[in-house]
Every structure is written in structure tokens, then in C-alpha cells.
PDB file of N, CA and C in Angstrom:
ATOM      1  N   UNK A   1       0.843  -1.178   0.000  1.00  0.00           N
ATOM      2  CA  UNK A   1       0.000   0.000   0.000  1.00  0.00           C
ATOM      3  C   UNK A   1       0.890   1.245   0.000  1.00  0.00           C
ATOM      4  N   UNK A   2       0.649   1.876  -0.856  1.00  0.00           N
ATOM      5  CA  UNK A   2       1.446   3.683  -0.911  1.00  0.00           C
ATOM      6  C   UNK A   2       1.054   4.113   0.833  1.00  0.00           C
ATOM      7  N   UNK A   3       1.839   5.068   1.292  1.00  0.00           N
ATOM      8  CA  UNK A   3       1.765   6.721   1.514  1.00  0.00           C
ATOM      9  C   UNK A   3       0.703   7.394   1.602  1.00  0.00           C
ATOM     10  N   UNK A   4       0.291   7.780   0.372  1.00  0.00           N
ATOM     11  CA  UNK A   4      -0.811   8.332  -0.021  1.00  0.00           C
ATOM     12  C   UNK A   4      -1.759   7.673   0.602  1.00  0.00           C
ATOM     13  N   UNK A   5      -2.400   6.260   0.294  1.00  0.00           N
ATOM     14  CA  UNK A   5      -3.200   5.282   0.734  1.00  0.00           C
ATOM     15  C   UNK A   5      -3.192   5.046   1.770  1.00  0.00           C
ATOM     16  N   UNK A   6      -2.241   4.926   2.596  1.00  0.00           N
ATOM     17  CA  UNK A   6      -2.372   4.849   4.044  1.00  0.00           C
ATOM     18  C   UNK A   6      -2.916   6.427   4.439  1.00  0.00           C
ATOM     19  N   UNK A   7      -2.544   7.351   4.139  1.00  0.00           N
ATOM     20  CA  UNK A   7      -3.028   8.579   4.689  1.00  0.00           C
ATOM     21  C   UNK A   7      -4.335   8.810   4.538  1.00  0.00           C
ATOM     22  N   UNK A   8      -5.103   8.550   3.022  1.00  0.00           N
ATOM     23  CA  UNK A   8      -6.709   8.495   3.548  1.00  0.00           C
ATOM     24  C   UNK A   8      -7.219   6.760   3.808  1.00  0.00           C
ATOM     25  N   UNK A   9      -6.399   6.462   4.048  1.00  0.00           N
ATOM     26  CA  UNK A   9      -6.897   5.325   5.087  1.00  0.00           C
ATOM     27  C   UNK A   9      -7.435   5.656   6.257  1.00  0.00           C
ATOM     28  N   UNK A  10      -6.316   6.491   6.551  1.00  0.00           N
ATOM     29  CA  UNK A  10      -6.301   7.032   7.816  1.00  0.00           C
ATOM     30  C   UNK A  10      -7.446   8.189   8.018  1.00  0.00           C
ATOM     31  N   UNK A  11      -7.350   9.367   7.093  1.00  0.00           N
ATOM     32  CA  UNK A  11      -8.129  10.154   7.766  1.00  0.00           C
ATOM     33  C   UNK A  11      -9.738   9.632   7.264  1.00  0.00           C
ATOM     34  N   UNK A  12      -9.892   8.689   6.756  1.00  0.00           N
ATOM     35  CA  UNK A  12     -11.276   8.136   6.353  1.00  0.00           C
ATOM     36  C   UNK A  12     -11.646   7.198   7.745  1.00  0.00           C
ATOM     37  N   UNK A  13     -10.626   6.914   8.450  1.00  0.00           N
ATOM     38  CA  UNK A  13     -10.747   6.635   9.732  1.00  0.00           C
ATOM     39  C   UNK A  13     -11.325   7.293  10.785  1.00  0.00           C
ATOM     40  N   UNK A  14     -10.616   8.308  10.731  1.00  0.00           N
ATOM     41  CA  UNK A  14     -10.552   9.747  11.313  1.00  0.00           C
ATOM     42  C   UNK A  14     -11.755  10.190  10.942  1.00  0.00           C
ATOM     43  N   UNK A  15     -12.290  10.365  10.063  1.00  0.00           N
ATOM     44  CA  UNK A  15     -13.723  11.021   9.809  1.00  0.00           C
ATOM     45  C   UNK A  15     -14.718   9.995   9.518  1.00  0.00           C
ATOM     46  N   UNK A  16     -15.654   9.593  10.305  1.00  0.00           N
ATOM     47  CA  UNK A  16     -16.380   8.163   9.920  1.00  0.00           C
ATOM     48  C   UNK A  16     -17.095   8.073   8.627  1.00  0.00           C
ATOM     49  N   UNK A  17     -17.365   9.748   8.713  1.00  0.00           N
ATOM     50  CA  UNK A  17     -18.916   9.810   7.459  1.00  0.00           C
ATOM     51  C   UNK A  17     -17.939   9.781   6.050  1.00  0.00           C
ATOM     52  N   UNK A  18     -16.779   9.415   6.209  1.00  0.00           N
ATOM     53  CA  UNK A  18     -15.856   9.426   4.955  1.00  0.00           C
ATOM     54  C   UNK A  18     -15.195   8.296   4.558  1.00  0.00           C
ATOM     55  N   UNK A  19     -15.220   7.187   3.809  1.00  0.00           N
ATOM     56  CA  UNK A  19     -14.208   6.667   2.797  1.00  0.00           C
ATOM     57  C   UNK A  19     -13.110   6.897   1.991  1.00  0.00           C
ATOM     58  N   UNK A  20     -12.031   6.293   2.319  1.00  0.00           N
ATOM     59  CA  UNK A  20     -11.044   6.309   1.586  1.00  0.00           C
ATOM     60  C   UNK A  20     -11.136   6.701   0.302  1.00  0.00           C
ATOM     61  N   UNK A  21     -12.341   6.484  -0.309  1.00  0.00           N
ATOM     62  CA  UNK A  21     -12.703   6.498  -1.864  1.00  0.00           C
ATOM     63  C   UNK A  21     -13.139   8.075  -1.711  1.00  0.00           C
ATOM     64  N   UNK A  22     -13.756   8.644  -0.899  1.00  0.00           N
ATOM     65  CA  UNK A  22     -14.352  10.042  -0.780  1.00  0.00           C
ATOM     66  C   UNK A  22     -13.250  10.856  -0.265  1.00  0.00           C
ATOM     67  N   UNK A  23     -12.225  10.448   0.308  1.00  0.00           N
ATOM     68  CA  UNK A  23     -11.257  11.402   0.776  1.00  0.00           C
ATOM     69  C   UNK A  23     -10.321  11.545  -0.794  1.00  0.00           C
ATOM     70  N   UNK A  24     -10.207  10.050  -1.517  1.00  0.00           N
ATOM     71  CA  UNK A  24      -9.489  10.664  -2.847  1.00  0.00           C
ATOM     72  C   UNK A  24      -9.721  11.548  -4.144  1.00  0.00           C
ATOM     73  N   UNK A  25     -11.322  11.664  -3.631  1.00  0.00           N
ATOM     74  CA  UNK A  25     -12.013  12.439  -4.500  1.00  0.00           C
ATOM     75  C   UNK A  25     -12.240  14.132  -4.367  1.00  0.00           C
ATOM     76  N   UNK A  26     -11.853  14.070  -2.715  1.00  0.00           N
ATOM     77  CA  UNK A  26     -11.684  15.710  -2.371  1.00  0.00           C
ATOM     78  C   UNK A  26     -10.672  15.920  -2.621  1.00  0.00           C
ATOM     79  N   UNK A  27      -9.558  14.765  -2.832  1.00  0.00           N
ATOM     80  CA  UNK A  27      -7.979  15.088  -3.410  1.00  0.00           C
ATOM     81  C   UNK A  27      -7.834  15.966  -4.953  1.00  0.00           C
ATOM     82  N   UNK A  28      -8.618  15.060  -5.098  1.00  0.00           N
ATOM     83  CA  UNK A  28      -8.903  15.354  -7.053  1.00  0.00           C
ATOM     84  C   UNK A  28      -9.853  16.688  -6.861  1.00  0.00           C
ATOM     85  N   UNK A  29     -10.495  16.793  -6.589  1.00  0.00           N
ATOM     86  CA  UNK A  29     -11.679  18.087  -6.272  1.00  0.00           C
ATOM     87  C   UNK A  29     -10.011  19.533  -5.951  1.00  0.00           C
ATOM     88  N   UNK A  30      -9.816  19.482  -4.741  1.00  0.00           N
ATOM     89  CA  UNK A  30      -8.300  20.295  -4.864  1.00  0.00           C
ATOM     90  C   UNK A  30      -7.672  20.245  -5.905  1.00  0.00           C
ATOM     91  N   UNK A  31      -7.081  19.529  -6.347  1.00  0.00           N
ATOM     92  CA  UNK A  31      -6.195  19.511  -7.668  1.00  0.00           C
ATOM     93  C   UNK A  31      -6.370  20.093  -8.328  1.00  0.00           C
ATOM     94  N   UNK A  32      -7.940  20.032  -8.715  1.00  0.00           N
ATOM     95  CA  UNK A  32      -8.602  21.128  -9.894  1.00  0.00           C
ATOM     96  C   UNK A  32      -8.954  22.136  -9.477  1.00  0.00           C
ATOM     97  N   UNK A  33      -9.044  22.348  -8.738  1.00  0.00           N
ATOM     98  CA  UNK A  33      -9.592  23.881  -8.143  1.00  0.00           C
ATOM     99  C   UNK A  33      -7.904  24.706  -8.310  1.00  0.00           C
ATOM    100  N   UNK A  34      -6.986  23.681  -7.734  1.00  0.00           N
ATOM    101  CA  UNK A  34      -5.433  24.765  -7.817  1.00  0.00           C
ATOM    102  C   UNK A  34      -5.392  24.924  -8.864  1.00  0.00           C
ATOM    103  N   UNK A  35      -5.673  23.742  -9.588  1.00  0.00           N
ATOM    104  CA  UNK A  35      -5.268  23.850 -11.012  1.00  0.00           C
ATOM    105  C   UNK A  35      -5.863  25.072 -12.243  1.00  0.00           C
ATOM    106  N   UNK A  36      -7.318  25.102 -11.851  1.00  0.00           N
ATOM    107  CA  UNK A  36      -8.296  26.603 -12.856  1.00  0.00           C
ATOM    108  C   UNK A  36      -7.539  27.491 -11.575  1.00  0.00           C
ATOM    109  N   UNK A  37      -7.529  27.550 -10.584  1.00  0.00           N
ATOM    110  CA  UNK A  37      -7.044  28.931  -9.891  1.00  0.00           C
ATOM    111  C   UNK A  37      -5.744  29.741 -10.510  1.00  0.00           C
ATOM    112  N   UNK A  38      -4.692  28.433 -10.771  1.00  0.00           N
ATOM    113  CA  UNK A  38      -3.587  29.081 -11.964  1.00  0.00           C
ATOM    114  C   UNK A  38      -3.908  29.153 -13.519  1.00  0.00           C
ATOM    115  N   UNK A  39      -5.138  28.730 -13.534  1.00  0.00           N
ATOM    116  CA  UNK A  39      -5.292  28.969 -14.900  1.00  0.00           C
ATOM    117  C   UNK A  39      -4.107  28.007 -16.032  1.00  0.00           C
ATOM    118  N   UNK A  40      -4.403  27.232 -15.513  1.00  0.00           N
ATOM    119  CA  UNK A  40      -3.181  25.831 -16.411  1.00  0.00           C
ATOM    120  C   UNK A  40      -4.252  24.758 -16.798  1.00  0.00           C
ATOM    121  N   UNK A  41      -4.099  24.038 -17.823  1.00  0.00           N
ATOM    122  CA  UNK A  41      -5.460  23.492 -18.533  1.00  0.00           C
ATOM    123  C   UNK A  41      -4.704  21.828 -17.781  1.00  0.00           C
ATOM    124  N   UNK A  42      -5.014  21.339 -17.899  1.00  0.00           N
ATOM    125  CA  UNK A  42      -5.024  19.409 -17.713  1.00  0.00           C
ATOM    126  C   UNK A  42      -3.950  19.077 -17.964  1.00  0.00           C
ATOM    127  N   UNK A  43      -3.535  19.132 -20.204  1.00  0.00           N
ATOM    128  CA  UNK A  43      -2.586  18.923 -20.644  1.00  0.00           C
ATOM    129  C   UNK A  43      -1.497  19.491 -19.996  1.00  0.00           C
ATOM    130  N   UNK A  44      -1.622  20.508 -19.474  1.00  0.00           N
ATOM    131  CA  UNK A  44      -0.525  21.233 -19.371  1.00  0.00           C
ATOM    132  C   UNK A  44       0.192  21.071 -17.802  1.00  0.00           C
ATOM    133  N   UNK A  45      -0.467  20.441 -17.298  1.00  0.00           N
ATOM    134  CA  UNK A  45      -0.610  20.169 -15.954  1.00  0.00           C
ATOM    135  C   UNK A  45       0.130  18.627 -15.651  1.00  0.00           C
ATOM    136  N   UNK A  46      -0.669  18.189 -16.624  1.00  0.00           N
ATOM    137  CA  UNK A  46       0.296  16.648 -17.227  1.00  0.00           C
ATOM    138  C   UNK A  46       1.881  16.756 -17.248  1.00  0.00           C
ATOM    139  N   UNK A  47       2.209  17.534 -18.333  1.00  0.00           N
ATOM    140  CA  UNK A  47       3.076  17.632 -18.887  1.00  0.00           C
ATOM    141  C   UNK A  47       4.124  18.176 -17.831  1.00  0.00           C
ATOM    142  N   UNK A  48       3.719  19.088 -17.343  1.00  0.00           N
ATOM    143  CA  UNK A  48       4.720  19.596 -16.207  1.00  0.00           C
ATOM    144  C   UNK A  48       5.029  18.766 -14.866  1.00  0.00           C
ATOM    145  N   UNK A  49       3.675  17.659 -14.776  1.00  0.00           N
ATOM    146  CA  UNK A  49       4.220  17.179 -14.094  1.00  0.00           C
ATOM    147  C   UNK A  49       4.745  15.425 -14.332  1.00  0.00           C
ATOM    148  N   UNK A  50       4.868  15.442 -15.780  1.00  0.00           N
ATOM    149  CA  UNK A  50       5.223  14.500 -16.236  1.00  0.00           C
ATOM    150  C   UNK A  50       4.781  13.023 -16.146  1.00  0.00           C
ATOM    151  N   UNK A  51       3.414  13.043 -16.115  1.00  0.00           N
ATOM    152  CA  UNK A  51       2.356  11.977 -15.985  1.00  0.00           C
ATOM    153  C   UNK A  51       1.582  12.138 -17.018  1.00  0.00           C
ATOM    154  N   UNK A  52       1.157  10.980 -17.533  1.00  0.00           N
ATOM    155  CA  UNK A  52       0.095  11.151 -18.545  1.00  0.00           C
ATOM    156  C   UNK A  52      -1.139  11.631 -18.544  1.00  0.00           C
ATOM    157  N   UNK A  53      -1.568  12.656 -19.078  1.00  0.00           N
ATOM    158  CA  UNK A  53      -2.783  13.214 -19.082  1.00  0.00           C
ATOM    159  C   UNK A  53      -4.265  12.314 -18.718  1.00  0.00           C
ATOM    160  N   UNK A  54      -4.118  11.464 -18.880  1.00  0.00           N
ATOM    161  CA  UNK A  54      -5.630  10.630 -18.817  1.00  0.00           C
ATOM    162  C   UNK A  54      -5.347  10.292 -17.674  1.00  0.00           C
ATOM    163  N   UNK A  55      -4.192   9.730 -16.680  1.00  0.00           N
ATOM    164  CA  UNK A  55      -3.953   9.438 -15.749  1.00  0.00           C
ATOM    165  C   UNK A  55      -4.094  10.363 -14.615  1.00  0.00           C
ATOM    166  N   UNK A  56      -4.063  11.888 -14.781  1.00  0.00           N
ATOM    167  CA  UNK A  56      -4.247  12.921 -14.158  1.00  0.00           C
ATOM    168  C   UNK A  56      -5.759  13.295 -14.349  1.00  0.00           C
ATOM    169  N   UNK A  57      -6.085  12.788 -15.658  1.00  0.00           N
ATOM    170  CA  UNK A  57      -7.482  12.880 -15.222  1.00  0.00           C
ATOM    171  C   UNK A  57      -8.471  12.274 -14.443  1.00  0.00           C
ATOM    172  N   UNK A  58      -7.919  11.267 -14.403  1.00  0.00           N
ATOM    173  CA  UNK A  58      -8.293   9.595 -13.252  1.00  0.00           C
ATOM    174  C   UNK A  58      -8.221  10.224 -11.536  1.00  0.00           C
ATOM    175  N   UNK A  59      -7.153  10.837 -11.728  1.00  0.00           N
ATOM    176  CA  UNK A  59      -6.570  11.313 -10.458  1.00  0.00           C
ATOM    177  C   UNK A  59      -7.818  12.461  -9.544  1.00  0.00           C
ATOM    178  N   UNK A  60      -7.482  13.531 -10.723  1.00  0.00           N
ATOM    179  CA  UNK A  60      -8.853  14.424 -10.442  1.00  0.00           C
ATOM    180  C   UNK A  60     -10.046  13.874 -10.304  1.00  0.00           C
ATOM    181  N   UNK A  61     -10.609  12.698 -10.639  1.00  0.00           N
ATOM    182  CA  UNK A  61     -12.009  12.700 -10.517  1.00  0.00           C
ATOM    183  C   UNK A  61     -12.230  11.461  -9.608  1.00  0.00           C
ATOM    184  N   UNK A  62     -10.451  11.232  -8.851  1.00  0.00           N
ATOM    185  CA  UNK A  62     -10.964  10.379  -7.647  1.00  0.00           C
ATOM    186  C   UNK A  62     -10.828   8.745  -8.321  1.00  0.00           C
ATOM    187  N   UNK A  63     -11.068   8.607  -9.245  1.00  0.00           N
ATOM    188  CA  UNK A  63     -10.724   7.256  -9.588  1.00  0.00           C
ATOM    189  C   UNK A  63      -9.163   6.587  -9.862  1.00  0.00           C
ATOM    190  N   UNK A  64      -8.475   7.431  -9.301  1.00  0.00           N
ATOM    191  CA  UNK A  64      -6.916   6.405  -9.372  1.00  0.00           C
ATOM    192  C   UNK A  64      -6.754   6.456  -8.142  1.00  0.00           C
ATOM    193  N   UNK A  65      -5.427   6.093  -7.464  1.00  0.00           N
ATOM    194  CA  UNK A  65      -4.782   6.597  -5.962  1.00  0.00           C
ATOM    195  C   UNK A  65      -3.728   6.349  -6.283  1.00  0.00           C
ATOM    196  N   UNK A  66      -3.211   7.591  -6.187  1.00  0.00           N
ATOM    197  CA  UNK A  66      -1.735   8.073  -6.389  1.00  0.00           C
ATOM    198  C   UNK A  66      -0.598   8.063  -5.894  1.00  0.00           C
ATOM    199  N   UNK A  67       0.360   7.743  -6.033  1.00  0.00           N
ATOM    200  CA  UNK A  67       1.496   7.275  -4.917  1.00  0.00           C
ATOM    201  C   UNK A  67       2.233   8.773  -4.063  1.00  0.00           C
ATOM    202  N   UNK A  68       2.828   8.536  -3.517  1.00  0.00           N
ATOM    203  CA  UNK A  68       3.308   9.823  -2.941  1.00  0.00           C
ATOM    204  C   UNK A  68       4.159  10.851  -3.500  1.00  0.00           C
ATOM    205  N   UNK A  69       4.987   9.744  -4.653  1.00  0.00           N
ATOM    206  CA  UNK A  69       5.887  10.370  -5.281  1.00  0.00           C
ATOM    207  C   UNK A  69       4.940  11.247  -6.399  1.00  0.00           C
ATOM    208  N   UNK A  70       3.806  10.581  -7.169  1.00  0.00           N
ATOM    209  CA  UNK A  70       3.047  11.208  -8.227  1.00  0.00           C
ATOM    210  C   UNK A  70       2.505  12.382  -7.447  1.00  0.00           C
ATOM    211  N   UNK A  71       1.921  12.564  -6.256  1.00  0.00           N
ATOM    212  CA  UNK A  71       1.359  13.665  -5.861  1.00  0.00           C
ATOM    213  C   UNK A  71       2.202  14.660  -5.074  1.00  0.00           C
ATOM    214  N   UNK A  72       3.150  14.504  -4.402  1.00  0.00           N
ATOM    215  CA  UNK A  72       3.886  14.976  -3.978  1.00  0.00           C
ATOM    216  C   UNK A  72       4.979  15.599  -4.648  1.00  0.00           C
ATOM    217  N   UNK A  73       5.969  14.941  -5.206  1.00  0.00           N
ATOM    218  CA  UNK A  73       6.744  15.239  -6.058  1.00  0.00           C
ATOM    219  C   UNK A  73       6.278  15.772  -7.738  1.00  0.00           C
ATOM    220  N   UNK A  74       4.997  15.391  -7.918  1.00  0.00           N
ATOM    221  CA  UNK A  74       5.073  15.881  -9.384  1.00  0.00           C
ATOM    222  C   UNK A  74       4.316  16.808  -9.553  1.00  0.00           C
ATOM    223  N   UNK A  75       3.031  16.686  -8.701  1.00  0.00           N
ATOM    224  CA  UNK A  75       1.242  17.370  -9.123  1.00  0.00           C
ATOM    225  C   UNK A  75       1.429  18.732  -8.173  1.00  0.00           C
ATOM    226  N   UNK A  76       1.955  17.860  -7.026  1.00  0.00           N
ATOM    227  CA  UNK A  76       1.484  19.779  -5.909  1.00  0.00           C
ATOM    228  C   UNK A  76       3.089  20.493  -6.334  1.00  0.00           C
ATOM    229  N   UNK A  77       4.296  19.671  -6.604  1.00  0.00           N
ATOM    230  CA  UNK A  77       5.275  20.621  -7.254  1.00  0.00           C
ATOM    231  C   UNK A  77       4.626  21.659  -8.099  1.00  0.00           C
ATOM    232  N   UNK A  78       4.532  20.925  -9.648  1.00  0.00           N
ATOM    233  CA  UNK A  78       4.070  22.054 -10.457  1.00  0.00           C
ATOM    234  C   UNK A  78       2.857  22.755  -9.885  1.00  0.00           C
ATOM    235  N   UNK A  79       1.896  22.806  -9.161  1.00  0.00           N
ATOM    236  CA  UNK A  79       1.158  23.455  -9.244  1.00  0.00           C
ATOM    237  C   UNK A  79       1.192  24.409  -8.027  1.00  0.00           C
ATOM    238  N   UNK A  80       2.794  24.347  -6.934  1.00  0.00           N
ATOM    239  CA  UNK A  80       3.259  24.900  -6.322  1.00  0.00           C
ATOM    240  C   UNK A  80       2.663  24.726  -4.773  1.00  0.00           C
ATOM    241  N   UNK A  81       1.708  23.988  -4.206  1.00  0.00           N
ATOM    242  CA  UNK A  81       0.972  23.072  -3.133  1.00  0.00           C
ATOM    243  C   UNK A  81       2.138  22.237  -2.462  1.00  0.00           C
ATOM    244  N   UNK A  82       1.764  22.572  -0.851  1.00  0.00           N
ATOM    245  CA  UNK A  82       2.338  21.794   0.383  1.00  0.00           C
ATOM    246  C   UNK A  82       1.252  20.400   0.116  1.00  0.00           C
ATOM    247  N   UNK A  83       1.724  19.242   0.257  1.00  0.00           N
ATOM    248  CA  UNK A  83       0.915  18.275   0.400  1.00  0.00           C
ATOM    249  C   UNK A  83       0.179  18.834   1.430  1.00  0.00           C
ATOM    250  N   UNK A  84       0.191  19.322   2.732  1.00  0.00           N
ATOM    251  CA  UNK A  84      -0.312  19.302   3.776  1.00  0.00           C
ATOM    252  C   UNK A  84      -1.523  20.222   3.521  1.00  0.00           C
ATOM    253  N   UNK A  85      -1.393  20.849   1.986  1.00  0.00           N
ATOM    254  CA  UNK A  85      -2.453  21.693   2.051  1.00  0.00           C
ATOM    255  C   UNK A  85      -3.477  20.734   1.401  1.00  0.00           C
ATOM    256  N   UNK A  86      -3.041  19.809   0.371  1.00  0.00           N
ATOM    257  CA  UNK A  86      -3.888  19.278   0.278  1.00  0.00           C
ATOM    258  C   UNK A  86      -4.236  18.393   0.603  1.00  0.00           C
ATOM    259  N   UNK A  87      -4.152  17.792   1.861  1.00  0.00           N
ATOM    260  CA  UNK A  87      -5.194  16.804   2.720  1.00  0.00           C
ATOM    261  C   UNK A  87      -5.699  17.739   4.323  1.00  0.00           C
ATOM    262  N   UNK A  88      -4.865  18.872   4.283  1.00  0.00           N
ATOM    263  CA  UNK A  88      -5.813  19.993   5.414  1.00  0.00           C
ATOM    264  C   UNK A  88      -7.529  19.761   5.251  1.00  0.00           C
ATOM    265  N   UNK A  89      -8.084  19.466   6.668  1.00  0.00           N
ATOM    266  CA  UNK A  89      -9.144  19.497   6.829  1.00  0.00           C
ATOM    267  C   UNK A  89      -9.854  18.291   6.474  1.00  0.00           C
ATOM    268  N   UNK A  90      -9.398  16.997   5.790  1.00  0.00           N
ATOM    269  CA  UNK A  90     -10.348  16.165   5.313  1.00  0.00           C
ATOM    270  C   UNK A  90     -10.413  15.307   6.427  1.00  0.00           C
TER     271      UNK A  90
END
């Protein structure tokens, strides 16, 4: 199991009325919100962070789970995000 996965393991723990599956989907819900907030389209978002576009789209809409290195190192890099901001509050 990733990092990532253990962490909304965890806070899906932590919050009863929440699933692991619903905490990765407020992941993806953030992503895109940083992502139109800089005004950077998908592709471009991909590319910078050097993952394949369809795979980032998986990501955003909650249907992948991402390893630590893909979200950490690639997604909140380019889009300039503390991991911590994006699992704050879930």
C-alpha cells in the first residue's frame, strides 16, 4: 500500500462519514480547483508534471490513488501546493 493510501486510510478513519474512496475524490476536487485557480489546462498540468494526461485525469475525478511520489513530487510541485495543504481538513 502507498503513503498516499495509508493517509486516507487514515483520515477516512478519522472522519467516519468518509471513505477512503471520498477522501481521494476531495484530493482530485483540490487539484482542480489549484489547477483553474492558476489557470493551467489538464494537458498542461500533465506535462509539467510529467504523468500522462488521462492518468491525471483519473486522479482528479478520484478514480486512481496516487502514490506519494506522483502527488507529492510531481502534481502539488508544479502546481506549487504543500501536500499538507492538500489533505488539510479532510
Amino acid at each position: 500500500m502507498s503513503v498516499v493510501t495509508d493517509l486516507c486510510n487514515h483520515y477516512a478513519g478519522v472522519m467516519q462519514d468518509h471513505s477512503a474512496e471520498a477522501v481521494y475524490e476531495a484530493i482530485g476536487r483540490r487539484i482542480v480547483d489549484a489547477r483553474k485557480q492558476r489557470g493551467i489546462s489538464q494537458e498542461k498540468l500533465a506535462a509539467e508534471s510529467g504523468i500522462d494526461r488521462s492518468h491525471l485525469g483519473f486522479i482528479e475525478q478520484g478514480r486512481r490513488r496516487p502514490t506519494i511520489a506522483t502527488l507529492l513530487n510531481k502534481i502539488t510541485k508544479a502546481l506549487g501546493l504543500s501536500l499538507e495543504k492538500v489533505f488539510r481538513g479532510l
